[in-house]
Protein backbone atom coordinates (compact mmCIF):
# COMPACT_ATOMS: atom_id res chain seq x y z
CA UNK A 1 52.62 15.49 142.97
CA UNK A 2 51.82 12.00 142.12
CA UNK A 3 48.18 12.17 143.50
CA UNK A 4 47.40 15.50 141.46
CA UNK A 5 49.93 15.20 138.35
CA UNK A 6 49.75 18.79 137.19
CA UNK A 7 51.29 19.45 134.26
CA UNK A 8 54.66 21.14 135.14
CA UNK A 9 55.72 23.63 132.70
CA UNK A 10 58.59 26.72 131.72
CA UNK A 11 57.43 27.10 128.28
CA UNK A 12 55.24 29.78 127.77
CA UNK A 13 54.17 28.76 124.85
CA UNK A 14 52.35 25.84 126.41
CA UNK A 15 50.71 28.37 128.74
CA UNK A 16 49.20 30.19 125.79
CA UNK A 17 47.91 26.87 124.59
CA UNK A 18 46.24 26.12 127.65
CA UNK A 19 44.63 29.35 128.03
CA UNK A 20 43.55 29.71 124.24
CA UNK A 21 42.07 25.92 125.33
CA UNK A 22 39.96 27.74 128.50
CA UNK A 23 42.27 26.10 130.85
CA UNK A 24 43.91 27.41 134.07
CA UNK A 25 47.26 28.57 134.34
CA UNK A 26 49.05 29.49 137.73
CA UNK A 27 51.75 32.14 136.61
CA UNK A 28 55.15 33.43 138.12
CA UNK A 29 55.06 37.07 138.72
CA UNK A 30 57.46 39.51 140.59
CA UNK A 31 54.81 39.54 142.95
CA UNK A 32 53.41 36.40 143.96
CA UNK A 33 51.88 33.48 141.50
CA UNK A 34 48.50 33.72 139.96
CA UNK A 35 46.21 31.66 138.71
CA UNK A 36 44.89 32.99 135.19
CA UNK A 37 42.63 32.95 132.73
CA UNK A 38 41.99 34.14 129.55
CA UNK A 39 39.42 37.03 129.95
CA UNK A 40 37.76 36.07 126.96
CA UNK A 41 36.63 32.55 128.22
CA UNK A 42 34.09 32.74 131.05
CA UNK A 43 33.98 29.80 132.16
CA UNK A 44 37.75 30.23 132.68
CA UNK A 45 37.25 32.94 134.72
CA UNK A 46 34.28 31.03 136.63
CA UNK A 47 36.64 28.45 137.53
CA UNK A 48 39.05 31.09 138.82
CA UNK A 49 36.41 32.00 141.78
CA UNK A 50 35.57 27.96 142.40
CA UNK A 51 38.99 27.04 142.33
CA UNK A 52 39.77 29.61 144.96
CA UNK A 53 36.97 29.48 146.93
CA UNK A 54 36.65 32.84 145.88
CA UNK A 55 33.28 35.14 146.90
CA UNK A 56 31.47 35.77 144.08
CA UNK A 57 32.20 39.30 142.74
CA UNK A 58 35.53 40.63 144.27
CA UNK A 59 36.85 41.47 141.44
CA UNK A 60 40.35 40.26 139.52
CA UNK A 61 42.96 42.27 138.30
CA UNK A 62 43.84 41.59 134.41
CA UNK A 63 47.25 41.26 133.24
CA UNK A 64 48.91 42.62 129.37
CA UNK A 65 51.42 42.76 128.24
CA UNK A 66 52.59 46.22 127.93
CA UNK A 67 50.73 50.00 128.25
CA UNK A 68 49.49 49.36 124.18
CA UNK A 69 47.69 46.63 125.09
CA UNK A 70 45.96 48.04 128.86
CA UNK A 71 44.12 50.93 126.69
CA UNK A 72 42.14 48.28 124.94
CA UNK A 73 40.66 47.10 128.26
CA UNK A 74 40.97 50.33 130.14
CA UNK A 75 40.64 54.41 129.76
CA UNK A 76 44.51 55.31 130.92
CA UNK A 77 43.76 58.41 129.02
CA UNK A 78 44.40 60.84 132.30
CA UNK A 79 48.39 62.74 132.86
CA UNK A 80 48.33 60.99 135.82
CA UNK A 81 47.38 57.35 134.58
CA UNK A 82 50.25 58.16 131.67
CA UNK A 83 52.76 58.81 134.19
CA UNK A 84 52.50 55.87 136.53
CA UNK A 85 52.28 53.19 133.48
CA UNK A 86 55.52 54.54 131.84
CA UNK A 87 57.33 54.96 135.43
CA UNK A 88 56.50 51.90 136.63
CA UNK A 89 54.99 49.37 134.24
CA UNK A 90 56.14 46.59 133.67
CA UNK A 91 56.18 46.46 137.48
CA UNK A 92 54.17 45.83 140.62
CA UNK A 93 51.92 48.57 139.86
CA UNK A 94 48.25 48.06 139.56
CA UNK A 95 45.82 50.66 137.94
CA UNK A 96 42.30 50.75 138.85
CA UNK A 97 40.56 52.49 136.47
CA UNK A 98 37.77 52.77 134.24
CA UNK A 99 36.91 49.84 132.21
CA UNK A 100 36.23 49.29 128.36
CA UNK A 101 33.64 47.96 127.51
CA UNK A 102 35.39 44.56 126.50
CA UNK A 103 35.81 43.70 129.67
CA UNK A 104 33.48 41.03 131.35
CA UNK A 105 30.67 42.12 134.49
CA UNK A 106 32.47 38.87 136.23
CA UNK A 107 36.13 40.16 136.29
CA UNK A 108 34.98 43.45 137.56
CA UNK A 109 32.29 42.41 140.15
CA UNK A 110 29.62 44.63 137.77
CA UNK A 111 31.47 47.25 138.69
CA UNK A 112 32.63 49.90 136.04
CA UNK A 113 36.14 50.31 137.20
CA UNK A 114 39.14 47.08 136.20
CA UNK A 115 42.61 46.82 137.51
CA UNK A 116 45.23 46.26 135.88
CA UNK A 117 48.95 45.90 135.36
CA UNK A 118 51.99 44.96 132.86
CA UNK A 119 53.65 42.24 135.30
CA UNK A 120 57.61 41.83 135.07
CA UNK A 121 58.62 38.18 134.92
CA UNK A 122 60.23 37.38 131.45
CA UNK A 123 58.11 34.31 131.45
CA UNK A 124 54.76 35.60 132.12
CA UNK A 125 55.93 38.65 129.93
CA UNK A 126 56.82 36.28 126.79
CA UNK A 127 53.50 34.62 127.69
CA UNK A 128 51.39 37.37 127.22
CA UNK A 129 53.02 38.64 124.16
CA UNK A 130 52.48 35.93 122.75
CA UNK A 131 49.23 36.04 123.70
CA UNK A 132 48.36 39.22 122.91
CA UNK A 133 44.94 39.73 125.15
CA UNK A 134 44.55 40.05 129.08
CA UNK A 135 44.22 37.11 131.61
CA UNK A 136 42.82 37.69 134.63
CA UNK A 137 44.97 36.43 137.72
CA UNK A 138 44.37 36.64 141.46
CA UNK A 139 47.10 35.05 143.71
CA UNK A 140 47.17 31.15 143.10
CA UNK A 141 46.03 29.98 146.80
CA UNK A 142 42.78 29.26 148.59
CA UNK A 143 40.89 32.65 149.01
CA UNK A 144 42.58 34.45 152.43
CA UNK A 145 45.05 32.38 152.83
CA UNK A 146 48.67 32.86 152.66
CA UNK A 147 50.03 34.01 149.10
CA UNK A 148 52.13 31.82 146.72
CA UNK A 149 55.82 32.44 145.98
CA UNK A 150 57.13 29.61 144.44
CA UNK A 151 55.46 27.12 142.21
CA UNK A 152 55.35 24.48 144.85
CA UNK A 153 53.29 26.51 147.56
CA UNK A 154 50.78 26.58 144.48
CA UNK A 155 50.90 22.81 144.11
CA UNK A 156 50.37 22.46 148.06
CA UNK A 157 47.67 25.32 148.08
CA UNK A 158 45.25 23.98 144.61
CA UNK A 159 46.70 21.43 143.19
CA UNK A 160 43.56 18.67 144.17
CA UNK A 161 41.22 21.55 142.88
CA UNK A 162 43.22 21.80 139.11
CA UNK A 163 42.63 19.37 136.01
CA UNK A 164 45.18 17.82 135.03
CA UNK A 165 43.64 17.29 131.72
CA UNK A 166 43.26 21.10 131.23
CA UNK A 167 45.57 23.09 133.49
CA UNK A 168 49.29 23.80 133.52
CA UNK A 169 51.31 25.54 136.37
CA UNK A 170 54.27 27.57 134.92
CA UNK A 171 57.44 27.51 136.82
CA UNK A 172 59.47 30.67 136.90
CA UNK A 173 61.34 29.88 140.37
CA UNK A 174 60.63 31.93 143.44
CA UNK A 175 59.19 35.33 143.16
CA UNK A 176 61.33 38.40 142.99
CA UNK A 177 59.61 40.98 144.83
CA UNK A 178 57.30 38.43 147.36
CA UNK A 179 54.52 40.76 148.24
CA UNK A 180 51.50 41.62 145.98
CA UNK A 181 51.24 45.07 143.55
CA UNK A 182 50.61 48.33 144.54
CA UNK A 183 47.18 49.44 143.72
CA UNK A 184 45.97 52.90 142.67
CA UNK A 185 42.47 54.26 142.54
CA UNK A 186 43.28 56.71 139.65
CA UNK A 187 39.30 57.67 138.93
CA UNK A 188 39.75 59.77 142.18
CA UNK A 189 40.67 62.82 142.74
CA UNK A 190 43.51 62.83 144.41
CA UNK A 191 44.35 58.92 143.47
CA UNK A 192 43.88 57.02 146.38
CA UNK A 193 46.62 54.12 147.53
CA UNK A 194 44.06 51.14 147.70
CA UNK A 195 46.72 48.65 148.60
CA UNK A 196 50.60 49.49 149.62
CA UNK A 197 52.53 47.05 147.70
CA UNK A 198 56.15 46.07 145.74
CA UNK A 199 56.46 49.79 144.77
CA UNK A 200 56.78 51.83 147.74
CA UNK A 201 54.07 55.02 148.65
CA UNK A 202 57.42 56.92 148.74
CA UNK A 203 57.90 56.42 144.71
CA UNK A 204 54.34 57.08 143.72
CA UNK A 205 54.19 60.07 146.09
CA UNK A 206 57.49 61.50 144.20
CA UNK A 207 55.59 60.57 140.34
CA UNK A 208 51.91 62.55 141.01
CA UNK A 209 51.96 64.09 144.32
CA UNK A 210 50.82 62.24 147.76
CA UNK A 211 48.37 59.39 147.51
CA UNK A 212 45.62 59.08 150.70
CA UNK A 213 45.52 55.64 151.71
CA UNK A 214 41.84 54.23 151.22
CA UNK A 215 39.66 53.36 154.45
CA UNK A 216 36.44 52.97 152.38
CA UNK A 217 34.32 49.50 151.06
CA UNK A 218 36.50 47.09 149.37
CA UNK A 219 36.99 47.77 145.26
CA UNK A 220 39.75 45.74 144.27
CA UNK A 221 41.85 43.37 145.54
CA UNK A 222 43.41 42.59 149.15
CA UNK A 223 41.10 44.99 150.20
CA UNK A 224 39.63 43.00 152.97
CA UNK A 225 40.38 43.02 156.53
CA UNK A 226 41.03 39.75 156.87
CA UNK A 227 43.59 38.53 154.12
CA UNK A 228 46.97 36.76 154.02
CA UNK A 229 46.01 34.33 156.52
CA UNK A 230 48.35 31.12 157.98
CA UNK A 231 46.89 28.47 159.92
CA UNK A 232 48.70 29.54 163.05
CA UNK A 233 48.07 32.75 165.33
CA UNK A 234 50.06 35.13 165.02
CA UNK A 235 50.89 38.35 167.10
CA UNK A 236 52.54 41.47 166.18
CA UNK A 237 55.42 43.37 167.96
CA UNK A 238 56.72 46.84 167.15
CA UNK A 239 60.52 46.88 167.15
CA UNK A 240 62.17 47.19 170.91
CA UNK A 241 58.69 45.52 172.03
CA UNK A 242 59.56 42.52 174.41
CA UNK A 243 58.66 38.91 173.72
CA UNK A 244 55.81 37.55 175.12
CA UNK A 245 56.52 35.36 177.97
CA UNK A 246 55.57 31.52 177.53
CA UNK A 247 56.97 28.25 175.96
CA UNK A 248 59.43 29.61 173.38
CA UNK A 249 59.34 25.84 172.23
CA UNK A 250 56.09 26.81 170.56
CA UNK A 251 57.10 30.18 168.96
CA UNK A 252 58.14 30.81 165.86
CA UNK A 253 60.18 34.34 165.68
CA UNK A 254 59.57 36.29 162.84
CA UNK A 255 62.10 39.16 162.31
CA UNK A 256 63.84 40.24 159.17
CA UNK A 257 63.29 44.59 159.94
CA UNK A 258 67.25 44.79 159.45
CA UNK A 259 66.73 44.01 155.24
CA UNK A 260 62.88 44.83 153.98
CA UNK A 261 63.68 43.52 150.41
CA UNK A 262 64.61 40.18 152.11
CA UNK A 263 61.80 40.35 154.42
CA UNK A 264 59.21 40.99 151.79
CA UNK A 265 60.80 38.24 149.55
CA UNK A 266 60.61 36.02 152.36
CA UNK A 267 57.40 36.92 154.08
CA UNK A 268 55.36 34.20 152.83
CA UNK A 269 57.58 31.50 152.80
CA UNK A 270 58.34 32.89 156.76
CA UNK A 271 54.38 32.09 157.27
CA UNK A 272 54.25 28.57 155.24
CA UNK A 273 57.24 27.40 157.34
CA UNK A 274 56.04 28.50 160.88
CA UNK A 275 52.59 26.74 159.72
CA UNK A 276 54.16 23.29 158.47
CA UNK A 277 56.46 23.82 161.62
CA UNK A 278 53.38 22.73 164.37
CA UNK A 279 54.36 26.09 166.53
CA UNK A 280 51.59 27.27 168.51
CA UNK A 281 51.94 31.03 167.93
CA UNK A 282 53.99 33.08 164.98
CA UNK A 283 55.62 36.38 166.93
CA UNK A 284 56.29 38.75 163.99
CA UNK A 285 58.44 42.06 164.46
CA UNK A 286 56.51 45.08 162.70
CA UNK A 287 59.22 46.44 160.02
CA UNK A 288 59.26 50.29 160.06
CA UNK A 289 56.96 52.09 157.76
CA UNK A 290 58.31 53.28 155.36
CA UNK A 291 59.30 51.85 151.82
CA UNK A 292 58.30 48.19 151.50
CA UNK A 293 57.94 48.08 155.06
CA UNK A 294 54.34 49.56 154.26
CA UNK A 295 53.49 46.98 152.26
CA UNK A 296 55.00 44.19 155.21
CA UNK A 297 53.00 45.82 157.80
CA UNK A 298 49.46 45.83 155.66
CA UNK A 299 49.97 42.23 154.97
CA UNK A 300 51.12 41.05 158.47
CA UNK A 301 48.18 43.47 159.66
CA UNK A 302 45.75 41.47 157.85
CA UNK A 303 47.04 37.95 158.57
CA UNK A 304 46.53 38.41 162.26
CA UNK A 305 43.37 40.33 162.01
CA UNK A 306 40.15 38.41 163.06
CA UNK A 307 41.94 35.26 165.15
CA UNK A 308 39.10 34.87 167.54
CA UNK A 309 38.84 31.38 169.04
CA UNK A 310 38.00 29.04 165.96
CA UNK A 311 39.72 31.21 163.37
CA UNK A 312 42.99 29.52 162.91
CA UNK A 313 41.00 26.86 161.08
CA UNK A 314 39.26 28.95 158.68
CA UNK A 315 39.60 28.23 155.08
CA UNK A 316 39.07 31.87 154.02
């Protein structure tokens, strides 16, 4: 920390300050951490994309503080929209849906649709209440790479690429849930799951009726093939599968299918450990699919997908 003396904070009020100020602010979620911005500064949100490496227009999800607050940036009009916001928000929910007209072409990629959720750790609630507007706030880590769960995997991941004279990271201690929001397409008909996440298929299935799973081009987040990605390679086994044969020296064993709360909450930490470890090859056990395990086998799907020779050095 010495080299890149980030501002180290738990008082949300000195969050707001930074963001009111157009500075950054990586925030604890029940997900994973973010790094926000207030939507209302562009050249906050501008240095969102830099500071991540980011490709230009994939767009952000925005973050309020409760369902109030989300009509002013989005239509939520719909029974089904209605539902899913007082069910599960605040929670790992994300709605994508139509966006007002306040919201800017760079959060959204030009595109007319915005996600967006009510997140539900007390700090980064407090924080936006007192705030009263919507920050946008991707996962607070180099784009592709493996996701943040604690505010020190933020200072490893961006710290160099921060301000110290303008940005703050907000400590709320490790991350409840440990996998990313749930994302529904509700401007189709059916809703479509874009992304399995912290709130199981199972529980949106039993609120509107069953969800298809989207196959189609990427409109929101952790859409992409690729995603989620640690330095090492890793292969998947399906439970029962044997272990490949080789140096066990250089595998790290990945298998926490008996618990999937305590394998999502760990999942990311699992991957930042087997990286810093030197291994030559992560072995991770598929978790069944159903509840979280869904949302384990998407992300684990997507950190081992495109490790052709050269890959593990990407910077995504």
């Amino acid at each position: 920390m010495s080299e890149h003396p980030i501002e180290l904070s738990s008082d949300p009020s000195r969050a707001v300050e930074v963001l009111r100020n157009g500075g950054l602010v990586a925030i604890p979620t029940e997900t994973v951490y973010g790094l926000a911005g207030d939507v209302e500064h562009p050249e906050a949100i501008e240095r969102i994309f830099t500071t991540k490496n980011r490709p230009p227009g994939h767009p952000l999800i925005i973050h309020v503080s409760d369902l109030s607050v989300a009509e002013q940036w989005a239509d939520l009009s719909s029974p089904i929209a209605q539902e899913l916001a007082h069910a599960c928000w605040p929670g790992p929910l994300t709605l994508l849906a139509p966006r007002s007209s306040r919201v800017p072409d760079i959060v959204t990629g030009g595109r007319p649709t915005v996600g967006i959720r009510v997140p539900a750790h007390s700090l980064t609630q407090a924080l936006l209440e007192e705030h009263g507007g919507a920050i946008a706030a991707p996962s607070a880590n180099r784009f592709g790479r493996i996701s943040p769960t604690t505010a020190q995997h933020v200072i490893d991941d961006i710290a160099h690429f921060l301000r110290p004279e303008d940005d703050l990271i907000l400590d709320g201690g490790p991350c409840g849930v440990g996998v990313e929001s749930t994302i529904i397409d509700i401007t189709t008909t059916p809703p479509q799951l874009l992304r399995p996440g912290g709130i199981p298929t199972e529980d949106i299935n039993r609120l509107i009726g069953d969800v298809n799973a989207s196959s189609g081009p990427s409109r929101a987040a952790g859409m992409m093939a690729s995603h989620y990605a640690p330095l090492t390679k890793i292969m998947l086994i399906e439970q029962g599968d044997p272990l490949p044969d080789g140096d066990f020296d250089g595998i790290c064993l990945i298998d926490r299918t008996n618990d999937l709360a305590d394998a999502a909450h760990n999942l990311y930490a699992d991957l930042r450990t087997a990286d810093a470890s030197g291994v030559k090859l992560i072995v991770a056990v598929m978790p069944p699919a159903v509840g979280l395990g869904h949302a384990l086998r998407d992300r684990l799907t997507k950190a081992a997908a495109d490790q052709h020779p050269g890959s593990a050095n990407r910077d995504g």
